[in-house]
PDB file of N, CA and C in Angstrom:
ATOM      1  N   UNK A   1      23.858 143.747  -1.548  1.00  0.00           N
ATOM      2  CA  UNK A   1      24.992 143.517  -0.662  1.00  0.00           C
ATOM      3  C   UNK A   1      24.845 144.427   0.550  1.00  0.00           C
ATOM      4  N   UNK A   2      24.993 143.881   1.384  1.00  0.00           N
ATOM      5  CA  UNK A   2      25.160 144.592   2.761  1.00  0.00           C
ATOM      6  C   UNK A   2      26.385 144.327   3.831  1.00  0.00           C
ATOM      7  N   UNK A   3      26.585 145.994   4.004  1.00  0.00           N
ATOM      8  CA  UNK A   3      27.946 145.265   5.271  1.00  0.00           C
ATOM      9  C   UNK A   3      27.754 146.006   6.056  1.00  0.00           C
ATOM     10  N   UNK A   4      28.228 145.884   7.557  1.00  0.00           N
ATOM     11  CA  UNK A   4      28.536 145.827   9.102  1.00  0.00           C
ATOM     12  C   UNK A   4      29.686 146.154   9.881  1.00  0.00           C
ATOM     13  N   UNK A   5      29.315 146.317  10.506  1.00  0.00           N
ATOM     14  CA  UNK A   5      30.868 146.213  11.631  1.00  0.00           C
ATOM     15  C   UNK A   5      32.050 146.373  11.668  1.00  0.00           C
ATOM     16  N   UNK A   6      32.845 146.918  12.545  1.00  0.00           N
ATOM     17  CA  UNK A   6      33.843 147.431  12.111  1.00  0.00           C
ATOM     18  C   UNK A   6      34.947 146.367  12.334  1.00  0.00           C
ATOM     19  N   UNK A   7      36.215 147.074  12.780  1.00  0.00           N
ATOM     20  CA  UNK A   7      37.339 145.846  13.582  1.00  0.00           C
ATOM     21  C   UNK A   7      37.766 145.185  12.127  1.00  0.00           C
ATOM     22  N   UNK A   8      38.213 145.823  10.638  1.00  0.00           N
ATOM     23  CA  UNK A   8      38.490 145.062   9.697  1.00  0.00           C
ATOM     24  C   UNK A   8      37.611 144.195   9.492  1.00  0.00           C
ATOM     25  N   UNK A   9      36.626 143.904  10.059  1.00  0.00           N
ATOM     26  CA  UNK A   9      35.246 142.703   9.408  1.00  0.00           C
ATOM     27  C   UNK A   9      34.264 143.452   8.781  1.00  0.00           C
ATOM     28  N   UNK A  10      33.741 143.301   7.927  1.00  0.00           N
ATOM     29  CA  UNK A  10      32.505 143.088   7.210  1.00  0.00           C
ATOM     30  C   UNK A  10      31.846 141.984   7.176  1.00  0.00           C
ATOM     31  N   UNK A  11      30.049 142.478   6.939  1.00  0.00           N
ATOM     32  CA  UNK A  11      29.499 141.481   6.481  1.00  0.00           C
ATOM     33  C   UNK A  11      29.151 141.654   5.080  1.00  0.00           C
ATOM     34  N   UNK A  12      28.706 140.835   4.144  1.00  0.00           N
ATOM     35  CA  UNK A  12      28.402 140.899   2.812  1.00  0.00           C
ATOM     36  C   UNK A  12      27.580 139.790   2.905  1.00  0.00           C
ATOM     37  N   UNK A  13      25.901 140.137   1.701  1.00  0.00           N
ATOM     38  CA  UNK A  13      24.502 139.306   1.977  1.00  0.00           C
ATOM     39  C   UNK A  13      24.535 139.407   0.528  1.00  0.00           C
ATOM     40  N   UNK A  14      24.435 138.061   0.000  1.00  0.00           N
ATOM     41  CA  UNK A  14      23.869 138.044  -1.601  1.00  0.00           C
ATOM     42  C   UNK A  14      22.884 136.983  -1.675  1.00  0.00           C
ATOM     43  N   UNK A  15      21.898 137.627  -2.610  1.00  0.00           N
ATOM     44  CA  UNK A  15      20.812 135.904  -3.095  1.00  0.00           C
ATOM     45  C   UNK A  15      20.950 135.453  -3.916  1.00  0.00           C
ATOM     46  N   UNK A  16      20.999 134.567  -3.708  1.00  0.00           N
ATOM     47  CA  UNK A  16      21.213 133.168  -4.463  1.00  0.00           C
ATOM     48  C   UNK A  16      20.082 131.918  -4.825  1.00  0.00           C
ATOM     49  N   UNK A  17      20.014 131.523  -6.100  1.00  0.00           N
ATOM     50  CA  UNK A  17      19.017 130.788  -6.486  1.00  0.00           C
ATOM     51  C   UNK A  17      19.758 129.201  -5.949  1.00  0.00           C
ATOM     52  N   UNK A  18      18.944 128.309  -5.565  1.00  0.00           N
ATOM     53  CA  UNK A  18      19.789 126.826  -5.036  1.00  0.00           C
ATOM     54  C   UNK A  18      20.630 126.554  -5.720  1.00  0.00           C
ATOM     55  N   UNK A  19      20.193 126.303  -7.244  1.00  0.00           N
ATOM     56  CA  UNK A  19      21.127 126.160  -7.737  1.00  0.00           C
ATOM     57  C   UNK A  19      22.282 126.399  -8.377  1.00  0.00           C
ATOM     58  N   UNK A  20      22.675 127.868  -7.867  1.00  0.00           N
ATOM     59  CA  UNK A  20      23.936 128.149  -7.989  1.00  0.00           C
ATOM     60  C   UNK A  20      24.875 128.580  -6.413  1.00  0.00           C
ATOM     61  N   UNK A  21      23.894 128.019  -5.788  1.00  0.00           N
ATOM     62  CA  UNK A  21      24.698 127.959  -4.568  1.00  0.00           C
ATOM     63  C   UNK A  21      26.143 127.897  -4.099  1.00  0.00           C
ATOM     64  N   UNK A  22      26.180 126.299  -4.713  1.00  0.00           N
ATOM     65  CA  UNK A  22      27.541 125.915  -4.361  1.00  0.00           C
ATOM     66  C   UNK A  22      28.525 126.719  -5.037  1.00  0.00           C
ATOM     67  N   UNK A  23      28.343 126.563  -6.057  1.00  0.00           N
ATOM     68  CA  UNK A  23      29.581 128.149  -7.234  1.00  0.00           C
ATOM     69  C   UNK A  23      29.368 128.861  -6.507  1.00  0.00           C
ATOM     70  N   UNK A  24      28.388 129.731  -6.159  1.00  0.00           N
ATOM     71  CA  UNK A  24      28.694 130.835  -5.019  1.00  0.00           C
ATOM     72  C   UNK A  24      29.762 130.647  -4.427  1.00  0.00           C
ATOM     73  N   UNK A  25      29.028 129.733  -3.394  1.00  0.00           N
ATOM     74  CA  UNK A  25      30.011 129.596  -2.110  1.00  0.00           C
ATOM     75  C   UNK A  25      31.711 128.880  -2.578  1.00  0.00           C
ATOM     76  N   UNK A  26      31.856 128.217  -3.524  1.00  0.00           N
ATOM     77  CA  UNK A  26      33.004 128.094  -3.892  1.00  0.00           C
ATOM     78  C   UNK A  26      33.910 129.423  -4.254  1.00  0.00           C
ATOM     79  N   UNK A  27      33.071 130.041  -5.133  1.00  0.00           N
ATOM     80  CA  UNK A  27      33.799 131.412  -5.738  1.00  0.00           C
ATOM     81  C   UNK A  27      34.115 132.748  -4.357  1.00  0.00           C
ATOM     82  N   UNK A  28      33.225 132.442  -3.530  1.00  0.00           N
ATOM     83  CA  UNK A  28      33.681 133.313  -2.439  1.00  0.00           C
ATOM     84  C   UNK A  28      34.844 132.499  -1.128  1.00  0.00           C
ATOM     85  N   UNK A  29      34.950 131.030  -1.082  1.00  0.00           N
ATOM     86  CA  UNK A  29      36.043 130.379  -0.320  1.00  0.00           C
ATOM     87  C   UNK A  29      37.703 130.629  -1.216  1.00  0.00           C
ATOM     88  N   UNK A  30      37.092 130.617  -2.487  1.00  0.00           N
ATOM     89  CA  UNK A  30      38.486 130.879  -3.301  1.00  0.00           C
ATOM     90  C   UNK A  30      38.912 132.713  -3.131  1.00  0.00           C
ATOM     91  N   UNK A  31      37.887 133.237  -2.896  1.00  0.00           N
ATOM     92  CA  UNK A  31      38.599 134.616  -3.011  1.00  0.00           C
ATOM     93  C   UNK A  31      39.544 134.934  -1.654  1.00  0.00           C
ATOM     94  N   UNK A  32      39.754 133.817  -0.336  1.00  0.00           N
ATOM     95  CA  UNK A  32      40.524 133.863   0.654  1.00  0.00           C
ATOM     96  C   UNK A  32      40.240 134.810   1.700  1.00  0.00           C
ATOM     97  N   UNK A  33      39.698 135.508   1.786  1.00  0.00           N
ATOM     98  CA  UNK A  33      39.653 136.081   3.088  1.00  0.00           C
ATOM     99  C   UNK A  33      38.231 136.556   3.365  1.00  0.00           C
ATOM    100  N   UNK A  34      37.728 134.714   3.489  1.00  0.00           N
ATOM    101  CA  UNK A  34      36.118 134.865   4.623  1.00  0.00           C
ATOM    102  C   UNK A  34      36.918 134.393   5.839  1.00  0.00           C
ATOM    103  N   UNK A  35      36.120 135.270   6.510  1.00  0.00           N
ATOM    104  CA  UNK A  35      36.091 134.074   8.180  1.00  0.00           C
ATOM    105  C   UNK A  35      35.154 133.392   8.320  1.00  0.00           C
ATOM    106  N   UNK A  36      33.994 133.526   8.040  1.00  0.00           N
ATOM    107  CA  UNK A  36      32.537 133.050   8.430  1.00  0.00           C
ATOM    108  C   UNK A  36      31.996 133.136   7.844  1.00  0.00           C
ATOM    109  N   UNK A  37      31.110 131.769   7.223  1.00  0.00           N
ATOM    110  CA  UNK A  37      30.007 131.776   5.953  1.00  0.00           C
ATOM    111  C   UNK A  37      29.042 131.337   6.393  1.00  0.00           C
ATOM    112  N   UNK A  38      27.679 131.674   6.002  1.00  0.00           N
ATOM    113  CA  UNK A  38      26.417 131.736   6.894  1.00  0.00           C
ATOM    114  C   UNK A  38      25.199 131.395   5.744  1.00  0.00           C
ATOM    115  N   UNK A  39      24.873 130.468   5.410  1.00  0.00           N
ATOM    116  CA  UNK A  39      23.784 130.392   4.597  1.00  0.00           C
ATOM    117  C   UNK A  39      22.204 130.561   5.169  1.00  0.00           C
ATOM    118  N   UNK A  40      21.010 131.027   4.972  1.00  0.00           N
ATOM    119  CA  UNK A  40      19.862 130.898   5.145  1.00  0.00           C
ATOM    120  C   UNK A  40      19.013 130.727   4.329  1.00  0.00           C
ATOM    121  N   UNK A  41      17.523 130.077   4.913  1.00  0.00           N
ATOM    122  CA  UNK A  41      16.584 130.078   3.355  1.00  0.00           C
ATOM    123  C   UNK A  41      16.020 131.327   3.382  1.00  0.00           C
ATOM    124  N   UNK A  42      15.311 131.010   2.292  1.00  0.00           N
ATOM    125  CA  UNK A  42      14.491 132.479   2.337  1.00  0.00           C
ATOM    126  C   UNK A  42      13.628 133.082   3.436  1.00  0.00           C
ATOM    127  N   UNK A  43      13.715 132.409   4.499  1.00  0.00           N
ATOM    128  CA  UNK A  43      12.694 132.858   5.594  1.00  0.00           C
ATOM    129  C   UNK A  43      13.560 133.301   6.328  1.00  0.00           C
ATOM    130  N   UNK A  44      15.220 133.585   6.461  1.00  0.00           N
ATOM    131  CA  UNK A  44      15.939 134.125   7.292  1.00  0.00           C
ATOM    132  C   UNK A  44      16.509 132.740   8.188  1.00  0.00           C
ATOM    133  N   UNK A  45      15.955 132.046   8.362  1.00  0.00           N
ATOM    134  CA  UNK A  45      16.324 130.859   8.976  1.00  0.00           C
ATOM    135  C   UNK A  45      18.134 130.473   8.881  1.00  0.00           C
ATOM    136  N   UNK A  46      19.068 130.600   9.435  1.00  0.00           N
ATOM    137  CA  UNK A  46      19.828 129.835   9.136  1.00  0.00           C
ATOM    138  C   UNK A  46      20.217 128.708   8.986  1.00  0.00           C
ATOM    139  N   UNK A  47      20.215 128.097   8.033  1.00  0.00           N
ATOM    140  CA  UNK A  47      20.989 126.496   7.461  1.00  0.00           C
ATOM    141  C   UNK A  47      22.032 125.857   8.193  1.00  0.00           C
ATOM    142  N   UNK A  48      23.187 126.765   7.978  1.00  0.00           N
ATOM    143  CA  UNK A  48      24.346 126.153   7.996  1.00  0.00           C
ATOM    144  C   UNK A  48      25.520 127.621   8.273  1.00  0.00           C
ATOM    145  N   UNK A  49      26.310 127.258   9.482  1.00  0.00           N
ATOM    146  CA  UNK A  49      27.326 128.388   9.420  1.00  0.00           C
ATOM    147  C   UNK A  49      28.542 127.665   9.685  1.00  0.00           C
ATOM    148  N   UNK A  50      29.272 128.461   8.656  1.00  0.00           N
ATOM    149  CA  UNK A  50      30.473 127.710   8.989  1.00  0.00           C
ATOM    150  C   UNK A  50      32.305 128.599   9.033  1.00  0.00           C
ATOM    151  N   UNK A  51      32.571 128.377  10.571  1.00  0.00           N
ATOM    152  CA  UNK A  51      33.488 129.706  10.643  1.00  0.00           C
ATOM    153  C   UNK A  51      34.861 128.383   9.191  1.00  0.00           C
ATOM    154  N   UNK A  52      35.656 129.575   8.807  1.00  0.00           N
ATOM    155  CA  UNK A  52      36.214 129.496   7.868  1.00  0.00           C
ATOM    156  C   UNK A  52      38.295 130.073   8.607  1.00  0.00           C
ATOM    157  N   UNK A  53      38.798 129.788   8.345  1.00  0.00           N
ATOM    158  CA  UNK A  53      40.151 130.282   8.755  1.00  0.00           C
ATOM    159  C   UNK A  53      41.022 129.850   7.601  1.00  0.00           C
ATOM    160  N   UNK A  54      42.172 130.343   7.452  1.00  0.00           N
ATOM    161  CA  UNK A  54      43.328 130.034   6.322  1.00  0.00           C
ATOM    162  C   UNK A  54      43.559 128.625   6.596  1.00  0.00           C
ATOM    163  N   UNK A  55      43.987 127.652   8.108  1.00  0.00           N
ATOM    164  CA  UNK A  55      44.735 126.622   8.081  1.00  0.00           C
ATOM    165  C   UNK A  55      43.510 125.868   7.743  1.00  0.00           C
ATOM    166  N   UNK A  56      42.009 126.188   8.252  1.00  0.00           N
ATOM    167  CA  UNK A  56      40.946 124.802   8.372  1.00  0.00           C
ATOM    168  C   UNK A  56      40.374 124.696   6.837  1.00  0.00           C
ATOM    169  N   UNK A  57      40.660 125.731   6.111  1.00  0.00           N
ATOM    170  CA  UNK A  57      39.711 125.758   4.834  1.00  0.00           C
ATOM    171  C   UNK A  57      39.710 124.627   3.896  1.00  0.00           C
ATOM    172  N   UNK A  58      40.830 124.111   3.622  1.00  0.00           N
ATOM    173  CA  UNK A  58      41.575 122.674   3.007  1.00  0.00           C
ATOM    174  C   UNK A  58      40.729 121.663   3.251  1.00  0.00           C
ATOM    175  N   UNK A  59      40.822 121.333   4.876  1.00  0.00           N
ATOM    176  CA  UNK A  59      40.245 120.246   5.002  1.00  0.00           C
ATOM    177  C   UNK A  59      38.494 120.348   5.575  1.00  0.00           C
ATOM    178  N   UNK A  60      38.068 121.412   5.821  1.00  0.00           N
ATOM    179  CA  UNK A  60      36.480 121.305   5.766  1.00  0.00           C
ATOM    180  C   UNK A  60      35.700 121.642   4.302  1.00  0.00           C
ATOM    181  N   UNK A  61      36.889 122.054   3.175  1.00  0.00           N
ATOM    182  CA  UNK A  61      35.997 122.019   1.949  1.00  0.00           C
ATOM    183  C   UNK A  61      35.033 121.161   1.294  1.00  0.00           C
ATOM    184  N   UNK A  62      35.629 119.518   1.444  1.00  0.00           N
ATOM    185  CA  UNK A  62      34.801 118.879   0.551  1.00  0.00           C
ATOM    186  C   UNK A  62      33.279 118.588   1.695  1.00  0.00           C
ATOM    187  N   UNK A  63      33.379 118.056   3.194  1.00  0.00           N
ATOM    188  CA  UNK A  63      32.305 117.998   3.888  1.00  0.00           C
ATOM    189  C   UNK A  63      31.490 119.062   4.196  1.00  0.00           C
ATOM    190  N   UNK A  64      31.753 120.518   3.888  1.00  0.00           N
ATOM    191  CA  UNK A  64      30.981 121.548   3.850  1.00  0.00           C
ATOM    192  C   UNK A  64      30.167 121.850   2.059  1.00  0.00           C
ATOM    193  N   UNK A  65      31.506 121.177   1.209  1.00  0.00           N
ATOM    194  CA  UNK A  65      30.410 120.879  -0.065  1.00  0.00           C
ATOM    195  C   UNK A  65      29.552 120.082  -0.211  1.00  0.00           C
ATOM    196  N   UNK A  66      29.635 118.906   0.553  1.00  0.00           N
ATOM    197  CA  UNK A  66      28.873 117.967   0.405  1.00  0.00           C
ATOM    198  C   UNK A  66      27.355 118.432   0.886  1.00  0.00           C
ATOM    199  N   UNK A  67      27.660 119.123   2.178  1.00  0.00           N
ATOM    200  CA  UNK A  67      26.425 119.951   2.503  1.00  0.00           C
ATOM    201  C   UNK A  67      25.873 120.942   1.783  1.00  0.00           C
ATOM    202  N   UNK A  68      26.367 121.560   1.752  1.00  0.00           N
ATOM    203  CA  UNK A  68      26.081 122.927   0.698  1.00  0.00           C
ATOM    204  C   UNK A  68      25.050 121.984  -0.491  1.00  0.00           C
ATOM    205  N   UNK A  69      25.700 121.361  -1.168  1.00  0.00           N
ATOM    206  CA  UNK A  69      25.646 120.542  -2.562  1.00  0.00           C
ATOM    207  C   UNK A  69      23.707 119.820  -1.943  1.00  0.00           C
ATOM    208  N   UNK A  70      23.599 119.138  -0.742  1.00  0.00           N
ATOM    209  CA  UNK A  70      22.382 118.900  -0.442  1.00  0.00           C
ATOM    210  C   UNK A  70      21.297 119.826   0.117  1.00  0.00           C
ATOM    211  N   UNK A  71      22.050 120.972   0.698  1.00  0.00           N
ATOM    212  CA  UNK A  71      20.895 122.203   1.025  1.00  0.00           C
ATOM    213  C   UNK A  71      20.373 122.602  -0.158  1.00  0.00           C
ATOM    214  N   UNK A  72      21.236 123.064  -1.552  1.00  0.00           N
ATOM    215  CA  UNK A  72      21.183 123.316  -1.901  1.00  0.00           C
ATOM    216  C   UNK A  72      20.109 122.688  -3.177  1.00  0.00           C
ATOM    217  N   UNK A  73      19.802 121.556  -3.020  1.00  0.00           N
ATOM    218  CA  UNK A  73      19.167 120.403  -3.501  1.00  0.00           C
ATOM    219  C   UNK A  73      17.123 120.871  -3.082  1.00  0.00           C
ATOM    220  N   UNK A  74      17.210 121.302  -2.072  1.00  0.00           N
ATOM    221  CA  UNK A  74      15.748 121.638  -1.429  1.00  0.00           C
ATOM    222  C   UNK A  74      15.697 122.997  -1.279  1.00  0.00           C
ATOM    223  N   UNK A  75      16.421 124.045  -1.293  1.00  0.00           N
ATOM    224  CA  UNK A  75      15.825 125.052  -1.215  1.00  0.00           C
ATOM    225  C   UNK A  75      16.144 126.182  -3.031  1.00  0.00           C
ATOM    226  N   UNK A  76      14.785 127.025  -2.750  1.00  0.00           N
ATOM    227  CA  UNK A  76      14.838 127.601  -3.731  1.00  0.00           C
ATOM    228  C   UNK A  76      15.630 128.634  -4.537  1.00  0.00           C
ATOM    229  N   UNK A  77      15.594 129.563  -3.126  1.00  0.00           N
ATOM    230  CA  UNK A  77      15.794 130.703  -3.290  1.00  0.00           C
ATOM    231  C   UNK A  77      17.069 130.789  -1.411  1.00  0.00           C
ATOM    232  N   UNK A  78      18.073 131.277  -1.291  1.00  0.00           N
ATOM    233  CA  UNK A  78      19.076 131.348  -0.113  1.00  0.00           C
ATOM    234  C   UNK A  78      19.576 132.911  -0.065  1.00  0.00           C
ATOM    235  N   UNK A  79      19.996 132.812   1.123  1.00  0.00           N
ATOM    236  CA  UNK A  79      21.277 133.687   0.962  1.00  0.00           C
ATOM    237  C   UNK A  79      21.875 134.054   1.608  1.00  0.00           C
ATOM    238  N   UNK A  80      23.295 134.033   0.997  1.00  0.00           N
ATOM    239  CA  UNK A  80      24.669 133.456   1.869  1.00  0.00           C
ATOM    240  C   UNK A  80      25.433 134.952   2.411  1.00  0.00           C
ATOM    241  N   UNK A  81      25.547 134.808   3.903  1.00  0.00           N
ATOM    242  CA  UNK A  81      26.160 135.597   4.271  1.00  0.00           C
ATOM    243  C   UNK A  81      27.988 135.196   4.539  1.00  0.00           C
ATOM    244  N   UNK A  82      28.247 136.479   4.466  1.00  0.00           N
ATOM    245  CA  UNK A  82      29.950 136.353   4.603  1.00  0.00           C
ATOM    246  C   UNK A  82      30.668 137.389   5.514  1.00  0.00           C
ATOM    247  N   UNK A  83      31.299 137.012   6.343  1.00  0.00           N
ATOM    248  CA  UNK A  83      32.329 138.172   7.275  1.00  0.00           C
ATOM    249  C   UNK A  83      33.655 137.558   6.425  1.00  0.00           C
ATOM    250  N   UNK A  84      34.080 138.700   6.345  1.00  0.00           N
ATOM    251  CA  UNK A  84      35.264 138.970   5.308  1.00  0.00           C
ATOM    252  C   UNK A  84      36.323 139.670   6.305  1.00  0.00           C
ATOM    253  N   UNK A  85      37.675 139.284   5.939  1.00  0.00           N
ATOM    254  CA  UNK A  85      38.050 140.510   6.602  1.00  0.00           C
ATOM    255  C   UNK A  85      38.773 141.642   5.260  1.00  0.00           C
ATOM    256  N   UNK A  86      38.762 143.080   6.043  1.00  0.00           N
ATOM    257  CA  UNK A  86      39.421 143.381   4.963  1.00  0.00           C
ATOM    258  C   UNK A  86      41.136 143.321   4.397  1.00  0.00           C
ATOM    259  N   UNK A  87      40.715 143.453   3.204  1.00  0.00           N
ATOM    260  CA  UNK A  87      42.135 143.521   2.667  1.00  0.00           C
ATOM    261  C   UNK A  87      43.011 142.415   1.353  1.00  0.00           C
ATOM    262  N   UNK A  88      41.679 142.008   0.656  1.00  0.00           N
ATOM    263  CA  UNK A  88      41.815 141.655  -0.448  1.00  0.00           C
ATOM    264  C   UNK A  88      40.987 140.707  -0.224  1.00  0.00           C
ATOM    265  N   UNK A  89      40.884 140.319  -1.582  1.00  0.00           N
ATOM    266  CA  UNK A  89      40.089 139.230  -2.221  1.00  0.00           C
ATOM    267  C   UNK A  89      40.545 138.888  -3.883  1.00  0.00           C
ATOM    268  N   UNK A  90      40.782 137.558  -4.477  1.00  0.00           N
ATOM    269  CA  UNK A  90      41.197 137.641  -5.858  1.00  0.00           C
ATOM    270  C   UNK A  90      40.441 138.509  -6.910  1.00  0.00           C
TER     271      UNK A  90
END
């Protein structure tokens, strides 16, 4: 895990095997306070970023799973970055 920056944001970096991707990224949208989720493959490359807010989270969940669910289909090895802000998480 790694974090960054100040201003109440962090970043946080975990790896992830493909196929537990999506649980990842589900288990960290449920803990409520990402702003910004950032997947890459293992070459650093980024995939897919996707800023995150309290009102939009509802309705970009299932088309950001759907993605997730197919990145996650071709790559091996990822890993998903997160700006958090602070001040809880479940």
């Amino acid at each position: 895990m790694e974090t960054g920056r100040g201003d109440d944001l962090r970043w946080e970096e975990f790896q992830v095997k493909g196929e537990q991707l999506l649980a990842k990224v589900k288990d960290l949208v449920h803990q409520g306070n990402i702003r910004r989720l950032v997947i890459a493959n293992d070459d650093g490359r980024t995939l897919v970023e996707v800023p995150l807010t309290v009102g939009v989270v509802g309705a970009l969940l299932l088309p950001v799973a759907a993605a997730i669910a197919a990145i996650a289909t071709v790559v091996t090895d990822c890993t998903v970055r997160v700006e958090r802000t602070d001040g809880g998480g479940a």
